[in-house]
Protein backbone atom coordinates (compact mmCIF):
# COMPACT_ATOMS: atom_id res chain seq x y z
CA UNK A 1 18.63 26.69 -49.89
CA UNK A 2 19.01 26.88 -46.44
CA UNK A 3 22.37 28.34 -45.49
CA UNK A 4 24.39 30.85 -43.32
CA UNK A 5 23.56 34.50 -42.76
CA UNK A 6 25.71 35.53 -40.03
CA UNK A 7 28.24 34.79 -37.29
CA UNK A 8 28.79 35.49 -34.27
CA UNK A 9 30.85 35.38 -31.12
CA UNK A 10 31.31 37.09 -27.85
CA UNK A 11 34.65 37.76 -26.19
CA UNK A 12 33.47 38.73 -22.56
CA UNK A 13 30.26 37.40 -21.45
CA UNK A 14 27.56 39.46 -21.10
CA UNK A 15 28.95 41.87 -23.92
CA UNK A 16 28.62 43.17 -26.55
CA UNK A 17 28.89 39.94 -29.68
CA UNK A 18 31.85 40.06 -32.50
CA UNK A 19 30.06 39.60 -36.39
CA UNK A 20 32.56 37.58 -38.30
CA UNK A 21 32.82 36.00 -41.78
CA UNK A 22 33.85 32.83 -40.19
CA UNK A 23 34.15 31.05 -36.66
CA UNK A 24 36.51 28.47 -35.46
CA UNK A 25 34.63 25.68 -33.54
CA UNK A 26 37.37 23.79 -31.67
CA UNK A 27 37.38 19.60 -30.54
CA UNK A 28 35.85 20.43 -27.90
CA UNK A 29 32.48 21.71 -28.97
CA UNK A 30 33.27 25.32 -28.24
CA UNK A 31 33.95 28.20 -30.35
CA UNK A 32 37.60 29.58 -30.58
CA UNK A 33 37.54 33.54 -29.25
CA UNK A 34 34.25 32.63 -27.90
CA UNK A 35 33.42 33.69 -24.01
CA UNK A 36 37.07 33.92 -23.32
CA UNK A 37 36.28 36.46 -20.55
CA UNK A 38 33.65 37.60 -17.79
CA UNK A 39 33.29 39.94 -15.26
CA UNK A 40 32.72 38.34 -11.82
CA UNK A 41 31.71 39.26 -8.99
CA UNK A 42 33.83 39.16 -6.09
CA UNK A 43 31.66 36.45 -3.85
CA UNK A 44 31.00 33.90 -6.59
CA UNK A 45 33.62 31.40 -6.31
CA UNK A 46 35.78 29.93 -3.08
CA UNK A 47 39.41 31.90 -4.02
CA UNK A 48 40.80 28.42 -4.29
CA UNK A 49 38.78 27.92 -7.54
CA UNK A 50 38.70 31.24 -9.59
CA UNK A 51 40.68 30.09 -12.21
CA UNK A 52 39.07 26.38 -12.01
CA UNK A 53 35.87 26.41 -14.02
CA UNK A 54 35.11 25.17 -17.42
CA UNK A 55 31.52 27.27 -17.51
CA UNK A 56 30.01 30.23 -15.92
CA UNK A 57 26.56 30.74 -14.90
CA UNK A 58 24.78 33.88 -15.61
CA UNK A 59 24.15 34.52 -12.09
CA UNK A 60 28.59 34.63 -10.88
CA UNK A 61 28.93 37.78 -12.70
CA UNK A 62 27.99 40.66 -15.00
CA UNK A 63 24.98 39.31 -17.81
CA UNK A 64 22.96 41.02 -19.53
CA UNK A 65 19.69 39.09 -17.68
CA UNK A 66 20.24 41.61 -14.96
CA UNK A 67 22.11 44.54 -16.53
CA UNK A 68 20.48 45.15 -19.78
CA UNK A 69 22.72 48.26 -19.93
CA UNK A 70 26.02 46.39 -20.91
CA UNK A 71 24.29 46.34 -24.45
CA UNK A 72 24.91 49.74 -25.19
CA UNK A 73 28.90 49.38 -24.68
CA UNK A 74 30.35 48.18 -28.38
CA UNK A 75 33.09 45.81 -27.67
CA UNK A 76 35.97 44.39 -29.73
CA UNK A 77 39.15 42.17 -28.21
CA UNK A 78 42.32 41.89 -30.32
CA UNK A 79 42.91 38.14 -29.71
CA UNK A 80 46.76 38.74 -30.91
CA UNK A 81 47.60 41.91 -28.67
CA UNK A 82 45.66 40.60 -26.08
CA UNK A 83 43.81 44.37 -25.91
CA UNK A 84 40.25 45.30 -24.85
CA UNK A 85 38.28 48.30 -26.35
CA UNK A 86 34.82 49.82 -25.15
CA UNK A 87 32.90 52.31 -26.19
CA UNK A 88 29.80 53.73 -25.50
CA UNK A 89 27.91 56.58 -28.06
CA UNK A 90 30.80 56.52 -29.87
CA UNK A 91 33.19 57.62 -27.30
CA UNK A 92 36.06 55.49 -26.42
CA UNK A 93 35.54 54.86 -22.38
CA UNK A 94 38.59 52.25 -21.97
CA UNK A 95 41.27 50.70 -23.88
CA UNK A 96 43.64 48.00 -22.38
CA UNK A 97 45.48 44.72 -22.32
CA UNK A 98 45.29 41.70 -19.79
CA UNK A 99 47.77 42.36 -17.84
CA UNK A 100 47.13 43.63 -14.12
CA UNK A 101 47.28 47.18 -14.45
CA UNK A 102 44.89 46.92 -18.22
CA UNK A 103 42.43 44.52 -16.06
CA UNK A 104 42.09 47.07 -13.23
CA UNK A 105 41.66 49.93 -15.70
CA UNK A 106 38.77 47.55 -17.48
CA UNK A 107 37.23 46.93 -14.33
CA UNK A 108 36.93 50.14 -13.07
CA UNK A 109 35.27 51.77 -16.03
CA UNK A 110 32.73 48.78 -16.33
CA UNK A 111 32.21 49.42 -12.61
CA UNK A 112 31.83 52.91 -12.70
CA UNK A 113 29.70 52.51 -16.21
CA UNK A 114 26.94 49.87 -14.43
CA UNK A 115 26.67 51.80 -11.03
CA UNK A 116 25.65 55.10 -13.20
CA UNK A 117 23.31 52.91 -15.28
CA UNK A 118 19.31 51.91 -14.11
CA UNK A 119 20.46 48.75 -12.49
CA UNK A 120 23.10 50.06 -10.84
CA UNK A 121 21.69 49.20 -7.75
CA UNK A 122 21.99 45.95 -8.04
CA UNK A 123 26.08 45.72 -8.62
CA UNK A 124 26.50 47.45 -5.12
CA UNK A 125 24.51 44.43 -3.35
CA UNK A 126 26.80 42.76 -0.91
CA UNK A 127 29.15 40.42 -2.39
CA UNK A 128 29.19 41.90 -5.82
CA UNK A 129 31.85 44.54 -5.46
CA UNK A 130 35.02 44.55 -6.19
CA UNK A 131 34.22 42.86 -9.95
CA UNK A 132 37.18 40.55 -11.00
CA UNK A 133 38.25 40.48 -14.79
CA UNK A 134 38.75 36.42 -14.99
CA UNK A 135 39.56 34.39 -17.68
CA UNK A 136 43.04 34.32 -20.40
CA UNK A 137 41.83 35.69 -23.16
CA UNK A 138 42.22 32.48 -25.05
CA UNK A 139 40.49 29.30 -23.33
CA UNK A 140 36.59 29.75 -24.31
CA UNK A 141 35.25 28.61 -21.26
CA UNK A 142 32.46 30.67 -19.85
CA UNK A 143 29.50 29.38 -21.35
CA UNK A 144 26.45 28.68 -19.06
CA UNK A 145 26.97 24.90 -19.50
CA UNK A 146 29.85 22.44 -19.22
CA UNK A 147 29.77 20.82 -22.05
CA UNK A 148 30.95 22.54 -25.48
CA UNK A 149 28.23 24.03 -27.51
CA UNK A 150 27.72 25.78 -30.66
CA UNK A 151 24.31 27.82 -30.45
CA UNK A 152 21.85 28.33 -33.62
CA UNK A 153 18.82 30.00 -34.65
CA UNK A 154 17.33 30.79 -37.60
CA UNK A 155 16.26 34.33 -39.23
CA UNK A 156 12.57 33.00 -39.82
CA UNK A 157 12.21 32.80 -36.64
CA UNK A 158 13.89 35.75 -35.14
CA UNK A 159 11.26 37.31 -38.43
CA UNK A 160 8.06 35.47 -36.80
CA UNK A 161 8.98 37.17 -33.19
CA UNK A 162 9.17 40.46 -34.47
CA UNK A 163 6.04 40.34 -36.60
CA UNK A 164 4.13 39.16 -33.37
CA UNK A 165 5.33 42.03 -31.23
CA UNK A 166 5.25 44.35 -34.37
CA UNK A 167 8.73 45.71 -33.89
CA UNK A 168 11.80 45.05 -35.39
CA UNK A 169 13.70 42.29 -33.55
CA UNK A 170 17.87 41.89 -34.41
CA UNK A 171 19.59 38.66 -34.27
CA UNK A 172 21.96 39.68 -31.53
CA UNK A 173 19.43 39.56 -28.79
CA UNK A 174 19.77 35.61 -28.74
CA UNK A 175 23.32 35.67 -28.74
CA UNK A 176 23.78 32.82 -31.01
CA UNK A 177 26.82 32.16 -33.02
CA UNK A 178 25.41 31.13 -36.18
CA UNK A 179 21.79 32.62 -37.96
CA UNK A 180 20.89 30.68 -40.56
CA UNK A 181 18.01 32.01 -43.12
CA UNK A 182 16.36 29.40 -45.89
CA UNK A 183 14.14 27.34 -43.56
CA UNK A 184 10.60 28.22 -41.95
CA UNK A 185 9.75 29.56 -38.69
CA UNK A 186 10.80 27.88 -35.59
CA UNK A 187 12.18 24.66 -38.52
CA UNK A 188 15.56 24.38 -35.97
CA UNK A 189 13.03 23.18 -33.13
CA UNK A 190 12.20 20.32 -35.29
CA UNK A 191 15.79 18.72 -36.46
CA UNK A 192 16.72 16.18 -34.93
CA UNK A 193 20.02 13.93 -35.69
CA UNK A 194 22.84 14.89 -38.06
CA UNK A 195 23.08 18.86 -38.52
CA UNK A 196 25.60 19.60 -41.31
CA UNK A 197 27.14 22.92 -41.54
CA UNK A 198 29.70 23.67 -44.47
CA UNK A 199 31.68 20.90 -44.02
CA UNK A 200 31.48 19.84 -40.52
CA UNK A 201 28.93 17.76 -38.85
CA UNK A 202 27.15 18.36 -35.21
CA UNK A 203 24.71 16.64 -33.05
CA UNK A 204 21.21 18.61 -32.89
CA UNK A 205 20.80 18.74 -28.90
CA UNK A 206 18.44 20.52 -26.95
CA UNK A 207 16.31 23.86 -27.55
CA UNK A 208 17.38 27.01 -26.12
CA UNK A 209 15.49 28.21 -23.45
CA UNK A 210 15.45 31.79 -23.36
CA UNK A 211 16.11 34.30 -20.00
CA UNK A 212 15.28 37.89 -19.62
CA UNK A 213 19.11 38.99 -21.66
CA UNK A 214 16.55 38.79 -24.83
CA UNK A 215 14.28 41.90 -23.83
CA UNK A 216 17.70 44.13 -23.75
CA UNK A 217 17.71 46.00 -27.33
CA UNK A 218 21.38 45.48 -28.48
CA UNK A 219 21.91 49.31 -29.37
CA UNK A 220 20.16 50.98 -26.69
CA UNK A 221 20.59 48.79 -23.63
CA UNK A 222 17.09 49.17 -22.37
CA UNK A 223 14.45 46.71 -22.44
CA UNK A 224 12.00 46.94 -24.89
CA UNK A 225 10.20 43.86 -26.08
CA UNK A 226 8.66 41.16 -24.33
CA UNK A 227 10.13 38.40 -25.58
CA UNK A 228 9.48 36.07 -22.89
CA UNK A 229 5.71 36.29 -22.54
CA UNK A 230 5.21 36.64 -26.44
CA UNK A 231 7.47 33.20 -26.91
CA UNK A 232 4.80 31.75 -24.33
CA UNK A 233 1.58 33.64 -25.19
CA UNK A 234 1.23 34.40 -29.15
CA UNK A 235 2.95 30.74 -30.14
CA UNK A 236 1.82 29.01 -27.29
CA UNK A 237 5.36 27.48 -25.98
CA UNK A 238 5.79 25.77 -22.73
CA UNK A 239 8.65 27.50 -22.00
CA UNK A 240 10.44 30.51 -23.99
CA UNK A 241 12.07 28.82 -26.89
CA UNK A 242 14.32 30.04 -29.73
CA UNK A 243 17.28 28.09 -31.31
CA UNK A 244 19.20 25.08 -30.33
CA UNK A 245 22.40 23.85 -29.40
CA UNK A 246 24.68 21.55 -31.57
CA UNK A 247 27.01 19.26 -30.40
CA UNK A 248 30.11 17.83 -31.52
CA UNK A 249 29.23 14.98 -34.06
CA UNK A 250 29.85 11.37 -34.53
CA UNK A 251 34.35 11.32 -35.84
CA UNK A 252 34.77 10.43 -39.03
CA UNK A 253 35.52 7.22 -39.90
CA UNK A 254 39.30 5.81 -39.20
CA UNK A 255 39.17 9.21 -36.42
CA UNK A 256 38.95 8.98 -32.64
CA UNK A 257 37.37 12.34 -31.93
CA UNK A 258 35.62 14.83 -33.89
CA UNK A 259 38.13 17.39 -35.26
CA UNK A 260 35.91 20.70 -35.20
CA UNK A 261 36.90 22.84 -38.19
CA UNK A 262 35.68 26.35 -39.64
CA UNK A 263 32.25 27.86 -40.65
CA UNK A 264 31.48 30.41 -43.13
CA UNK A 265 28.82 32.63 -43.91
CA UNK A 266 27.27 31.25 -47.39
CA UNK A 267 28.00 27.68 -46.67
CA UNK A 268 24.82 25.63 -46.81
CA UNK A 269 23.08 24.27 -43.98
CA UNK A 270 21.56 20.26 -43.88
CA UNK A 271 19.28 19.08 -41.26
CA UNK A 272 16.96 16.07 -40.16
């Protein structure tokens, strides 16, 4: 039976993802705790709209497309406390909340941490420094797109990839917040229509074209596979494609808007 295997979200963008036993998707699409944060860099927005965007491209700020290395930090936020804490090889580099002195400290060890890392070079091109910690901690609002998104893939899949570059390939490289196991290779490509989760319904929308983040190993923070190329080459893809997006289904009857609700890991998964 297909079903849920694991969960996932990620706090600050770019870092390291949160395994849960269940996820929050809110009425908007988007996942509660998810993306609540981001490094940016100090050029990519007019000041007058910092604090004004409902998404974040890759390209305004720290991503793992260009700093693979921010995969070797181990993140966790305390949503209550409102606290940050990274490590890296099991040593505690930074620990702090949102205010402005905690959001300095955070930026200046991730700053210090990616200018002593391989791509280094690349935060000290002009306009990059000084980063800027944006985002309250709450409102899940950096995604890459505007519209509210819950992002899928399944294990067979992730399985298939892995046996075609003949190494071991973990979930977290796609950065999805639900794996689901029980269905064949590449089967999420195909739905189309009603997706059914537990007990909430989404939209199947587009597949998720993958970027360069998915070559990054997600406990080393080097890249290692060639994801991209092997997407394109061994299964003969157009473009580099693994998962999809779901969408915020059709309300119930007798309700305006779709409600959102709570996934599990177990509950069973029904698709076109």
């Amino acid at each position: 039976m297909p079903h849920v295997v694991a969960l996932y979200r990620h706090p600050v963008k770019g870092f390291t993802p949160e395994r849960v036993d269940s996820l929050t998707v809110q009425p908007d699409g988007r996942v509660a705790g998810d993306r609540v944060l981001a490094f940016r860099f100090a050029d990519a927005v007019a000041p007058e709209d910092r604090d004004g965007l409902d998404h974040w491209p890759k390209a305004k700020g720290l991503a793992l497309q260009d700093f693979p290395a921010l995969a070797a930090l181990r993140l966790r936020f305390d949503d209550v406390a409102r606290r940050v804490r990274i490590e890296h090889d099991g040593a505690l580099l930074v620990e702090a909340s949102l205010d402005e002195e905690g959001r300095r400290d955070l930026v200046e060890v991730v700053t210090g941490y990616v200018l002593a890392s391989a791509e280094g070079r690349r935060l000290g091109r002009p306009g990059r420094l000084p980063l800027v910690l944006v985002g309250d901690g709450v409102t899940s609002r950096f995604q890459d797109r505007p519209r509210g998104y819950v992002s899928v893939h399944s294990r067979g899949s992730v399985d298939a990839l892995g046996a075609a570059l003949a190494v071991d390939i973990d979930d977290r490289r796609f950065r999805s917040n639900i794996v689901v196991d029980g269905v064949g290779p590449w089967t999420e490509l195909g739905w189309t229509g009603e997706v059914r989760i537990g007990d909430l319904v989404f939209d199947a929308a587009g597949p998720i074209v993958r970027c360069l983040a998915t070559h990054a190993n997600p406990d080393r923070g080097v890249r290692d596979a060639k994801v991209l190329t092997t997407l394109t080459g061994s299964f003969g893809q157009d473009e580099p494609t693994l998962g999809r997006l779901l969408l915020p289904g059709t309300p119930p009857a007798g309700e305006e808007m779709w409600q959102g609700g709570v996934v599990r890991v177990g509950d069973e998964v029904r698709a076109g």
